[in-house]
N, C-alpha and C. Protein backbone atom coordinates (compact mmCIF):
# COMPACT_ATOMS: atom_id res chain seq x y z
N UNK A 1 112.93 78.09 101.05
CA UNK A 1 112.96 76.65 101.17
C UNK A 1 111.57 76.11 100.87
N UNK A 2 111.35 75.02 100.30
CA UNK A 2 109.99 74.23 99.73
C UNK A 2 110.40 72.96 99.26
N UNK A 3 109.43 72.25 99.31
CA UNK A 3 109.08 71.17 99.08
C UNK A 3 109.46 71.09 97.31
N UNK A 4 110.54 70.27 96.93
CA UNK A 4 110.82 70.56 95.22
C UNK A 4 109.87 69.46 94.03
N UNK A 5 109.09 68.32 94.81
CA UNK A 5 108.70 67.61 94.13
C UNK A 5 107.40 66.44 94.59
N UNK A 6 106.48 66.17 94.17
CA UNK A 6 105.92 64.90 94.70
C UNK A 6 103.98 65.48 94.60
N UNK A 7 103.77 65.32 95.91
CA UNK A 7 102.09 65.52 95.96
C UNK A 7 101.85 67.06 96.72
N UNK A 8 103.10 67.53 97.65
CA UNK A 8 103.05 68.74 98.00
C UNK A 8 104.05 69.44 97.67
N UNK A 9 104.29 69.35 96.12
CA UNK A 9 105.25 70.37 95.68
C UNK A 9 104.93 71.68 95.54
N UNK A 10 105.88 72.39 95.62
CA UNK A 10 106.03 74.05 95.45
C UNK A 10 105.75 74.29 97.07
N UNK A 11 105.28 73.36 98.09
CA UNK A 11 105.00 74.25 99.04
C UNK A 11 105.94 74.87 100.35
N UNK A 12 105.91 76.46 100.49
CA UNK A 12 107.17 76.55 100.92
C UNK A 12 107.19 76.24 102.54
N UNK A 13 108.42 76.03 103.06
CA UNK A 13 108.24 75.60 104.43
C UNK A 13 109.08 76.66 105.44
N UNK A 14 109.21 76.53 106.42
CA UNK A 14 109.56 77.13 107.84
C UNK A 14 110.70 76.75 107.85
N UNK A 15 111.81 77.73 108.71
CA UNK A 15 112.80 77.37 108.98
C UNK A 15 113.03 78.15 110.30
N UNK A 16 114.11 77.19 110.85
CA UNK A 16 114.16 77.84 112.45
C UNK A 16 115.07 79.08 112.44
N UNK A 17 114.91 79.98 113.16
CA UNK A 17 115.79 81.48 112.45
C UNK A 17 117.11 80.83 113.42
N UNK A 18 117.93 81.98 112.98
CA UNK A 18 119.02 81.74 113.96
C UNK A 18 119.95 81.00 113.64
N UNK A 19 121.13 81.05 113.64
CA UNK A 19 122.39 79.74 113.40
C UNK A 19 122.49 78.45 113.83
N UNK A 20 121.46 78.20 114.39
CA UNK A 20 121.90 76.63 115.03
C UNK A 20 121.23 75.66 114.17
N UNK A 21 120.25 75.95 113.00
CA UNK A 21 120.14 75.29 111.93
C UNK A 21 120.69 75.66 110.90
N UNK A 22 121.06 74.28 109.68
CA UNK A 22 121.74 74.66 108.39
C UNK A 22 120.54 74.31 107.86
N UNK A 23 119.60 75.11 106.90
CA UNK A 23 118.91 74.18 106.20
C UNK A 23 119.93 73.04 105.18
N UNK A 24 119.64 72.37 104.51
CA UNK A 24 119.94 71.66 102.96
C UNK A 24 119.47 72.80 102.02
N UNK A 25 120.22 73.10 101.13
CA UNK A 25 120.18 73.66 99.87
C UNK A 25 118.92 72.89 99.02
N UNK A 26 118.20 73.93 98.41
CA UNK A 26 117.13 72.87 97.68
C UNK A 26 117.84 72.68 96.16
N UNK A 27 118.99 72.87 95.96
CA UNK A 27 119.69 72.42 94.93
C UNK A 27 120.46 71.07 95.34
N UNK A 28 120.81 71.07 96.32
CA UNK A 28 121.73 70.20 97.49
C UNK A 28 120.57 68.60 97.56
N UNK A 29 119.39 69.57 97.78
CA UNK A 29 118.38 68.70 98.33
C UNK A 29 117.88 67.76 96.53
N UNK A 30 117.63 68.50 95.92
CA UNK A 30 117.09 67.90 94.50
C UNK A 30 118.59 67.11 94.08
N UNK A 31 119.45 66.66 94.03
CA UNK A 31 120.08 66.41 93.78
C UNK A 31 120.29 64.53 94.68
N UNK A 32 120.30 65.17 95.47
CA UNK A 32 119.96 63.97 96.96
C UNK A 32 119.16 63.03 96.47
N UNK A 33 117.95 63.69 96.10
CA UNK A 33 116.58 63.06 95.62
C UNK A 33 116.42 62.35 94.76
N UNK A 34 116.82 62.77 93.60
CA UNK A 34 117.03 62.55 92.58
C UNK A 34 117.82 61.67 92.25
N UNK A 35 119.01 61.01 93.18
CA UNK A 35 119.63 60.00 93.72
C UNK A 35 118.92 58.84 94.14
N UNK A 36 117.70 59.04 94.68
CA UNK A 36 117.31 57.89 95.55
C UNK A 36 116.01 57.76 95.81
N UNK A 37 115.48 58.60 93.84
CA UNK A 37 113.78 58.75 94.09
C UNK A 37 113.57 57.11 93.62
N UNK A 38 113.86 55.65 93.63
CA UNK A 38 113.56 54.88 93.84
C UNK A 38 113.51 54.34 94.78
N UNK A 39 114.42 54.52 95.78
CA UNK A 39 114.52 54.22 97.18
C UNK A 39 113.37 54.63 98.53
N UNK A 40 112.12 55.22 98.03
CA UNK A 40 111.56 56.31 98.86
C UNK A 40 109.98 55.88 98.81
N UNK A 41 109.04 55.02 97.85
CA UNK A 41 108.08 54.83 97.58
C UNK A 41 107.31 53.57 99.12
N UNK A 42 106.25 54.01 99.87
CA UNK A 42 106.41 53.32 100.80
C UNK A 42 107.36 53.12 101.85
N UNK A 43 108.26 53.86 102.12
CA UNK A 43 109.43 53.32 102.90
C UNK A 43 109.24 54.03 104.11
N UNK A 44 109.66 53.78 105.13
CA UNK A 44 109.35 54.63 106.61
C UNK A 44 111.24 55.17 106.40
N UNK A 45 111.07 56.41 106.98
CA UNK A 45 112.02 57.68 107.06
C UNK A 45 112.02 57.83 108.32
N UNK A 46 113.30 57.49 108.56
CA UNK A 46 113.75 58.26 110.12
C UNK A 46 114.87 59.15 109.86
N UNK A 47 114.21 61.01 110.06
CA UNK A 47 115.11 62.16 109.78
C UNK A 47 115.83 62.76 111.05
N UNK A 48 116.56 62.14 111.46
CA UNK A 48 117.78 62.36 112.53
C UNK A 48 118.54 63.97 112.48
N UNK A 49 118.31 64.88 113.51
CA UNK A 49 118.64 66.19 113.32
C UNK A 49 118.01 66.88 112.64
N UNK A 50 116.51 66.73 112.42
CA UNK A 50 115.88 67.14 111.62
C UNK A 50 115.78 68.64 110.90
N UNK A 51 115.67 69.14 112.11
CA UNK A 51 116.17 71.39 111.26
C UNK A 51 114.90 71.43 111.51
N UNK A 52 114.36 71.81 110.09
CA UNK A 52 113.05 72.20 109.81
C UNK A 52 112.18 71.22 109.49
N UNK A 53 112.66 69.87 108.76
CA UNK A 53 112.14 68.39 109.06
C UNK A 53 111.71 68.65 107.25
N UNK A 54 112.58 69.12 106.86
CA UNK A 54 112.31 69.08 104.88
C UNK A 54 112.82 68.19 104.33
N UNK A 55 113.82 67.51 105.22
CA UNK A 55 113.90 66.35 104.04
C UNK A 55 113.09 65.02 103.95
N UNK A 56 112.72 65.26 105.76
CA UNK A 56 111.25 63.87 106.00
C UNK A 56 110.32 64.13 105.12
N UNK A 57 109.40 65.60 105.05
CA UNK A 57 108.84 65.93 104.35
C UNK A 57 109.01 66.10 102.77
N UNK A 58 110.19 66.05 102.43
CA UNK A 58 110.28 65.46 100.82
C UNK A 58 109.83 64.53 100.40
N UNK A 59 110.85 63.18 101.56
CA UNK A 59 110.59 62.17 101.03
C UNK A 59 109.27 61.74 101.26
N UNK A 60 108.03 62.48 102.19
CA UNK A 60 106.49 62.05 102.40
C UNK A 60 105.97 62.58 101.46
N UNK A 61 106.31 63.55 100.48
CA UNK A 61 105.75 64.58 99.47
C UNK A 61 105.69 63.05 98.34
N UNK A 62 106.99 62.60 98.09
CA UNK A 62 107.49 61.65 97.23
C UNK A 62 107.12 60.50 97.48
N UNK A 63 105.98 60.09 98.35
CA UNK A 63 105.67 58.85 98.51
C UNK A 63 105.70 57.67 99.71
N UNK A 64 106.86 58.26 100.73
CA UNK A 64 106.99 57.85 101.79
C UNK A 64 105.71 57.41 102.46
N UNK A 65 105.64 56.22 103.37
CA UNK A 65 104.85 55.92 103.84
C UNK A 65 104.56 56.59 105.15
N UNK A 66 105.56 57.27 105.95
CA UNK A 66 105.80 57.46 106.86
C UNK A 66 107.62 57.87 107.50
N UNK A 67 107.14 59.20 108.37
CA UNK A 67 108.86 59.59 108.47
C UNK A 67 108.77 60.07 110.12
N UNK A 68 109.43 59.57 110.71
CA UNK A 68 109.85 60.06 112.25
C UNK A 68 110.66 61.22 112.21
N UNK A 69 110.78 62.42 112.73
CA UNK A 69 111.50 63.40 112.73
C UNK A 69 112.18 63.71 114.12
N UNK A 70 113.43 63.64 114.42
CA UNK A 70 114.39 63.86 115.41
C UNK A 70 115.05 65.24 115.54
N UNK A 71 114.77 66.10 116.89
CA UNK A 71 115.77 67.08 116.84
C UNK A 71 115.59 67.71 118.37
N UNK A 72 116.85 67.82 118.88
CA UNK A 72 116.47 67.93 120.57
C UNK A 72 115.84 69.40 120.71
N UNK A 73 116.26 70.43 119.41
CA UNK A 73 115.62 71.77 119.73
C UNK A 73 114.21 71.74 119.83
N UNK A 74 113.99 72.60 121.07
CA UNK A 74 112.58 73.12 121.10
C UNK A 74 111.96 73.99 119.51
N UNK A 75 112.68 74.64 119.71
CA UNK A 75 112.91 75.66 118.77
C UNK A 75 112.49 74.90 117.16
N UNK A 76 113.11 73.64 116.82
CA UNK A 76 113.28 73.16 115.40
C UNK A 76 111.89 72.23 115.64
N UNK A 77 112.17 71.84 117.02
CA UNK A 77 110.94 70.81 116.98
C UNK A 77 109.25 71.79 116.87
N UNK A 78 109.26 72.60 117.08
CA UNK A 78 108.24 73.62 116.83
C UNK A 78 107.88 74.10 115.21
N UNK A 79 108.98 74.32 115.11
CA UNK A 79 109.08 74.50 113.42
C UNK A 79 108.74 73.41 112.82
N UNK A 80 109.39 72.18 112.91
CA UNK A 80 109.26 71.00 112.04
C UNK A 80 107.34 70.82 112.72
N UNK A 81 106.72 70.87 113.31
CA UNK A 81 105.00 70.69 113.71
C UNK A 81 105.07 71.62 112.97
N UNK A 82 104.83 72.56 112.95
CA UNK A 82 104.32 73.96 111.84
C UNK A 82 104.26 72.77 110.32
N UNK A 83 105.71 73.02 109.80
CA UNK A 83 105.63 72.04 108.51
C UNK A 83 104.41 71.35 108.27
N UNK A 84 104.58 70.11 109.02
CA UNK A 84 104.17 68.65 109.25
C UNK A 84 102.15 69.51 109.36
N UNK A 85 102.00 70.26 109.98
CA UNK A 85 100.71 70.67 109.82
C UNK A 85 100.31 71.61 108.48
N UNK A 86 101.65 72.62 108.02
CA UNK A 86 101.00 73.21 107.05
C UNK A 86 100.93 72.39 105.37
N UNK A 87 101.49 71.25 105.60
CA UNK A 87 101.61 70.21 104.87
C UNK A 87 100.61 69.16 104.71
N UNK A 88 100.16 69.28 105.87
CA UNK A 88 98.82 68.50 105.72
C UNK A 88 99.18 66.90 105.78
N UNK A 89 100.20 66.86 106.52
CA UNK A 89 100.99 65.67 106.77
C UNK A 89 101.19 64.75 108.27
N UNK A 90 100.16 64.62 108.63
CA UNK A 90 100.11 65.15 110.21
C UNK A 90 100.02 63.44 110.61
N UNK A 91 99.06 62.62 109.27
CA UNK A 91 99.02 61.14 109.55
C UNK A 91 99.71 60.11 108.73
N UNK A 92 101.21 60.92 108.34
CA UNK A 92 102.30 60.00 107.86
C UNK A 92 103.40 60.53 108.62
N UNK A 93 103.48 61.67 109.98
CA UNK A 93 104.88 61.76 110.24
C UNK A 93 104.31 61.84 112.24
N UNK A 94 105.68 61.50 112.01
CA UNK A 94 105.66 61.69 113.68
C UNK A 94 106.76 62.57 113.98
N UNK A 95 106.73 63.32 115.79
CA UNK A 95 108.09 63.80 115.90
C UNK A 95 108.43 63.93 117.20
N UNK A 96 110.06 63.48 117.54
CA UNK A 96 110.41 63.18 118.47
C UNK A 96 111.41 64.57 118.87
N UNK A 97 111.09 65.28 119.84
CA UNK A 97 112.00 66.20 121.06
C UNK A 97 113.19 65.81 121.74
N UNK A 98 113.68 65.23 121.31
CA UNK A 98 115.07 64.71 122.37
C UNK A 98 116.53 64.33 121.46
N UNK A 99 117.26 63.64 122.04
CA UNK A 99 118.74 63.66 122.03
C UNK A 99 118.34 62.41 120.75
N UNK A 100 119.59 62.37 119.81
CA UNK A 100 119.30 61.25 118.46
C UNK A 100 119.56 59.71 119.39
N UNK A 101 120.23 59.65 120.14
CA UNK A 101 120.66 58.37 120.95
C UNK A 101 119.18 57.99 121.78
N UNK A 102 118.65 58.84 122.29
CA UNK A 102 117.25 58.44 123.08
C UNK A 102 116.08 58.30 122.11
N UNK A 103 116.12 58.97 121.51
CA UNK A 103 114.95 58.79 119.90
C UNK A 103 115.44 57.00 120.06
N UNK A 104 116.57 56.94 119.22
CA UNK A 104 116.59 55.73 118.56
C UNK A 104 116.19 54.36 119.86
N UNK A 105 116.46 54.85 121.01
CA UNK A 105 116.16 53.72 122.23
C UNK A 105 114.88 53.88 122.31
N UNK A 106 113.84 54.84 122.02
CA UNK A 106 112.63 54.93 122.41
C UNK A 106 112.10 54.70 121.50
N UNK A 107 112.47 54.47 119.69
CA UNK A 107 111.96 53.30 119.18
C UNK A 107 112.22 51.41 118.90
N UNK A 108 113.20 51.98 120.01
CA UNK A 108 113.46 49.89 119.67
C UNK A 108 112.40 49.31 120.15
N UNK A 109 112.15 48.57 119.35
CA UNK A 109 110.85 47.21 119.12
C UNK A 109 109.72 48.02 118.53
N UNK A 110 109.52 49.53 118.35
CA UNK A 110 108.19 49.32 117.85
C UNK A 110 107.99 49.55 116.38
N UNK A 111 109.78 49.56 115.66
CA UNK A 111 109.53 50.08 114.19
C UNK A 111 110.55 49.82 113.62
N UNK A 112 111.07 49.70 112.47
CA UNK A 112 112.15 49.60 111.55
C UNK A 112 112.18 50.61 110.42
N UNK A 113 113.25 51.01 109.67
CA UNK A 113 113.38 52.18 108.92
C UNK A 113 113.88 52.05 107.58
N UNK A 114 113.37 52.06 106.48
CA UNK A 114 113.90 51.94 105.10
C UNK A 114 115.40 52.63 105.08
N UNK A 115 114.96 53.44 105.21
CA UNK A 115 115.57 55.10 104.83
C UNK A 115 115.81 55.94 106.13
N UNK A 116 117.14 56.38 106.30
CA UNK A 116 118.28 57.04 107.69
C UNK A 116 118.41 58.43 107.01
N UNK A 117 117.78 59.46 107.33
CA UNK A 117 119.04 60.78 106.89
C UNK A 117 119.88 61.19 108.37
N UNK A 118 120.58 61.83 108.66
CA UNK A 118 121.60 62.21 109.53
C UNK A 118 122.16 62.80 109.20
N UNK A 119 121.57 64.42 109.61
CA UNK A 119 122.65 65.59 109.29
C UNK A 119 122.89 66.94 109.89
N UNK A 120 124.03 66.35 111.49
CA UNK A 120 124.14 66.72 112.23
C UNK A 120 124.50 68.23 112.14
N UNK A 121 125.04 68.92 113.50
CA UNK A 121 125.92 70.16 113.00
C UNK A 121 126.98 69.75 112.63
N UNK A 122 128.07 70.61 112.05
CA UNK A 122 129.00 70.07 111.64
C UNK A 122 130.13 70.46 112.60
N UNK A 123 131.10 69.56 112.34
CA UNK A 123 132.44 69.82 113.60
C UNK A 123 131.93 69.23 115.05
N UNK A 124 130.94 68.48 115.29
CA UNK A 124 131.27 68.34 116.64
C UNK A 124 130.95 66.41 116.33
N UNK A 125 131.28 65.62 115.22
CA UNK A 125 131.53 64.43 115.77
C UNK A 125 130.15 63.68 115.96
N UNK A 126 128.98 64.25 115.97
CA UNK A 126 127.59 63.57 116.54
C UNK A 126 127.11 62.58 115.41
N UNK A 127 127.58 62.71 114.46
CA UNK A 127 127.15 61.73 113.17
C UNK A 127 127.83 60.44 113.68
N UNK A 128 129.40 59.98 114.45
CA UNK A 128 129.68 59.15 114.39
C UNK A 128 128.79 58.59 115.80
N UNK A 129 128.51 59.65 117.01
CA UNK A 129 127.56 59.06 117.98
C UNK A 129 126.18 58.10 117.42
N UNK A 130 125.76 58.94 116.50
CA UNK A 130 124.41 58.47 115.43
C UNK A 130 124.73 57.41 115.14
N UNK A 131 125.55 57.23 114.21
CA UNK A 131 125.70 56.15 113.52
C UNK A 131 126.27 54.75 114.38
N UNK A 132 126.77 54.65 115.43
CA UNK A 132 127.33 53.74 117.12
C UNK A 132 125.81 53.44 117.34
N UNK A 133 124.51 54.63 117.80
CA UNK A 133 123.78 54.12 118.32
C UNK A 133 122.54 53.22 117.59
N UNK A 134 122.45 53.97 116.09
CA UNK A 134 121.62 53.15 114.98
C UNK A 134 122.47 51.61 115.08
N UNK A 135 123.47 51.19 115.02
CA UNK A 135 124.20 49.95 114.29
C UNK A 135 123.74 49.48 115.49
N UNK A 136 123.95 49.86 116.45
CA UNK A 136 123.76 48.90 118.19
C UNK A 136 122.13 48.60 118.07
N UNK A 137 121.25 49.09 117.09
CA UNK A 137 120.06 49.24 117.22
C UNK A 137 119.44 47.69 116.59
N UNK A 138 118.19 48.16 116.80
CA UNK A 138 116.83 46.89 115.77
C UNK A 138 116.45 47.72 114.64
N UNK A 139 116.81 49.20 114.62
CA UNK A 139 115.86 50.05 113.76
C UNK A 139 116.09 49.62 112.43
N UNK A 140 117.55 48.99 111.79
CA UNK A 140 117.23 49.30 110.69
C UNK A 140 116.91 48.21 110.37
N UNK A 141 116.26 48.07 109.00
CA UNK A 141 115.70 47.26 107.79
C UNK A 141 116.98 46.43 107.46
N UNK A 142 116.78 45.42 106.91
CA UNK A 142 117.88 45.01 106.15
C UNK A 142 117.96 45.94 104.39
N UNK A 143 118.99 45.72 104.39
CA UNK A 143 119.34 46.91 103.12
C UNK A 143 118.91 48.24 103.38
N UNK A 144 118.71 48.31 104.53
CA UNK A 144 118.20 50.01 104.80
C UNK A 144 119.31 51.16 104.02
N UNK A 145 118.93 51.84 104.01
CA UNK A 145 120.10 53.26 103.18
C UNK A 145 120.03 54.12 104.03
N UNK A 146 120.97 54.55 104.74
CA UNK A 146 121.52 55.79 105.77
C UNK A 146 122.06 56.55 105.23
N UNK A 147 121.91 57.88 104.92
CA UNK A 147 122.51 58.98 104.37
C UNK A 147 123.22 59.81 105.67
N UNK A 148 124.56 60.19 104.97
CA UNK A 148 124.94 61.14 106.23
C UNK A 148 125.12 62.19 105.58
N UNK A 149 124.86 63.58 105.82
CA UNK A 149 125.48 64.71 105.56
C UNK A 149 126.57 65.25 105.90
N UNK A 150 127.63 65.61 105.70
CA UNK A 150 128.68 66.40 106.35
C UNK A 150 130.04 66.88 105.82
N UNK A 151 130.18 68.03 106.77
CA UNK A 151 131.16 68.77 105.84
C UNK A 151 132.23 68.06 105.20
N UNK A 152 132.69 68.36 104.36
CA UNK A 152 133.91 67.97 103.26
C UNK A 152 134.97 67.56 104.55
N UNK A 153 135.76 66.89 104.37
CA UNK A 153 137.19 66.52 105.27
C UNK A 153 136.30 65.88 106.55
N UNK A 154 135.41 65.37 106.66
CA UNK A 154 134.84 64.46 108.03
C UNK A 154 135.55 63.71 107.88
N UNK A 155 135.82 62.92 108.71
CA UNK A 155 136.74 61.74 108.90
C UNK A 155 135.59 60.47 109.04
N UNK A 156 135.90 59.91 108.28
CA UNK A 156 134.38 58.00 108.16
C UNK A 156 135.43 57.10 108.38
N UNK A 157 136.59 57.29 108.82
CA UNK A 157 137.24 55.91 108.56
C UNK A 157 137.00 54.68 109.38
N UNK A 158 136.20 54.97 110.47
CA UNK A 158 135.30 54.33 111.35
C UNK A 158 134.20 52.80 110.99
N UNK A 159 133.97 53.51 109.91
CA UNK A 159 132.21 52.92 109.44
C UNK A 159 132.46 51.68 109.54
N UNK A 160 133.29 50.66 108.66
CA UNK A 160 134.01 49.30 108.77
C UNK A 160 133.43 48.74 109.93
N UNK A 161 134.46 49.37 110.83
CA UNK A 161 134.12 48.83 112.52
C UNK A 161 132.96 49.25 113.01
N UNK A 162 132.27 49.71 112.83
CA UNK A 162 130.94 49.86 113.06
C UNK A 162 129.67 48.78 111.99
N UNK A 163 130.09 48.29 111.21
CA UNK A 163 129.57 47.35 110.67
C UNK A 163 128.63 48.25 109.29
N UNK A 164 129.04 49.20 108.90
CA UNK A 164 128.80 49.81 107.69
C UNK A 164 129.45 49.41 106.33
N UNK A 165 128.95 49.98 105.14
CA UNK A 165 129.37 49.49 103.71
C UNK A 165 128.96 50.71 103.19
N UNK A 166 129.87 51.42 102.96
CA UNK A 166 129.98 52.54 101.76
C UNK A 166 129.81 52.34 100.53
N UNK A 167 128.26 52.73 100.36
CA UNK A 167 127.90 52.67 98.41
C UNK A 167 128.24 53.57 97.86
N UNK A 168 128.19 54.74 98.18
CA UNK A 168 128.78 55.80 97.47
C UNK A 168 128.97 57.19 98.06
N UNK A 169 129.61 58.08 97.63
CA UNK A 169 130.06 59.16 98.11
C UNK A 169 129.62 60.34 97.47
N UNK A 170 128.70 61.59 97.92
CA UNK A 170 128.45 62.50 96.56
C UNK A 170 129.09 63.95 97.49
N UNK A 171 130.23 64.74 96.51
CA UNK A 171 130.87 65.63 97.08
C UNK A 171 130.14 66.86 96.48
N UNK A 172 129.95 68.19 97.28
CA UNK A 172 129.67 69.56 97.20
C UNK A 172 131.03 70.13 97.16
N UNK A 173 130.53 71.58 97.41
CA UNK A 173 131.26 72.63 97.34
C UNK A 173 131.97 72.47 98.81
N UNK A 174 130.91 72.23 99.67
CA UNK A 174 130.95 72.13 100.94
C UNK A 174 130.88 71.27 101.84
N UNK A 175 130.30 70.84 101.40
CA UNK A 175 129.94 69.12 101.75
C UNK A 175 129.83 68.08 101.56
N UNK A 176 129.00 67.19 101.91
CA UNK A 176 128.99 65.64 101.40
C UNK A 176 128.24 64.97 101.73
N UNK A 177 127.69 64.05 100.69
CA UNK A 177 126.31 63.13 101.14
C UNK A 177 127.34 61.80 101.33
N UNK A 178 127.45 60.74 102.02
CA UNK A 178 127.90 59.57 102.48
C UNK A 178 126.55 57.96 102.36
N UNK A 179 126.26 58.00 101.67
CA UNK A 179 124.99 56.53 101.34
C UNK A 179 126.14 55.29 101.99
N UNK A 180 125.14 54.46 102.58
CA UNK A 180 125.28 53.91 103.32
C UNK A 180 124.46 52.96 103.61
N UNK A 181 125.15 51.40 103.78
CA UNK A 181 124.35 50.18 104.67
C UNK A 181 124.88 49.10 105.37
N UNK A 182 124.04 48.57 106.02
CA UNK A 182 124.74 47.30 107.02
C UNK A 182 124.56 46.05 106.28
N UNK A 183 125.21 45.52 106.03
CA UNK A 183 125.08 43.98 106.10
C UNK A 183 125.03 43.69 104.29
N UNK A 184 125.14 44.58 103.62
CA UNK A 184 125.23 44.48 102.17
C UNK A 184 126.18 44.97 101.65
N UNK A 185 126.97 44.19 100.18
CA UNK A 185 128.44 45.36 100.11
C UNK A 185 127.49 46.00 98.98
N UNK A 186 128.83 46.76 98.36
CA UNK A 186 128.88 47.77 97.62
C UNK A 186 128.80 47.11 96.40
């Protein structure tokens, strides 16, 4: 796994051992990117479930102004500081230890977010918790872009009532990127 593009490209990063992280595919990941390398210049990144915290760190490689990194593991949150230091990235990211619902309450009022990734485990439903507690939120930007990750056959039929607008849909082998915003159509 590495960084595929920007000011710290080629550099490779950490990952938490063990099954309870998926990384992103860096084919998965360049592809993502490559989607939404206009979307990313200056923009503050809030990386929800972070893993190893590579996709905050993409988009800071690529220009980001700044990326918050979320993940209740000790374990990931250790890894993602490793990154964030061997990156040399230490005064564009921050990172938060706790549950994605308390992250997002423990930044209301002091920030707003271009750019949402969210990419929970899969099968247990926490993307639609995410996405309940962001919409109830101040965090996002207007026109902000929320990406969700998740396996193929998730069920979104939700988003509507939650006050979302589906821009587009990008399908894997396995999965699925879901782009996403409030208050703007498609």
């Amino acid at each position: 796994m590495r960084i595929i593009a920007g000011s710290k490209r080629r550099l490779p990063l950490k990952t938490v051992s063990g099954r309870e992280v998926r990384p992103t595919s860096d084919r998965i990941k360049e592809t993502l990117f490559n989607m939404i390398q206009d979307e990313i210049y200056g923009r503050y990144v809030l990386d929800l479930f972070a893993g190893s915290g590579q996709i905050g760190l993409e988009a800071v490689s690529r220009g980001a102004a700044h990326a918050v990194f979320v993940d209740n593991s000790k374990k990931a949150a250790e890894c993602i500081l490793e990154n964030i230091r061997f990156t040399k990235s230490e005064n564009e990211c921050r990172m938060l230890c706790m549950d994605v619902c308390s992250a997002i309450s423990s930044l209301e009022g002091n920030c707003q977010f271009d750019l949402i990734f969210l990419d929970p485990p899969y099968g247990q439903k926490l993307e639609r918790r995410a996405l309940e507690c962001l919409a109830a939120s101040s965090l996002l930007k207007e026109d902000a872009l929320v990406i969700v990750e998740a396996a193929l056959g998730e069920d979104f039929s939700y988003l509507g009532e939650l006050g979302y607008t589906v821009l587009k849909e990008k399908k894997y082998k396995t999965n699925l990127h879901m782009f996403l915003t409030v208050g703007r159509k498609a």
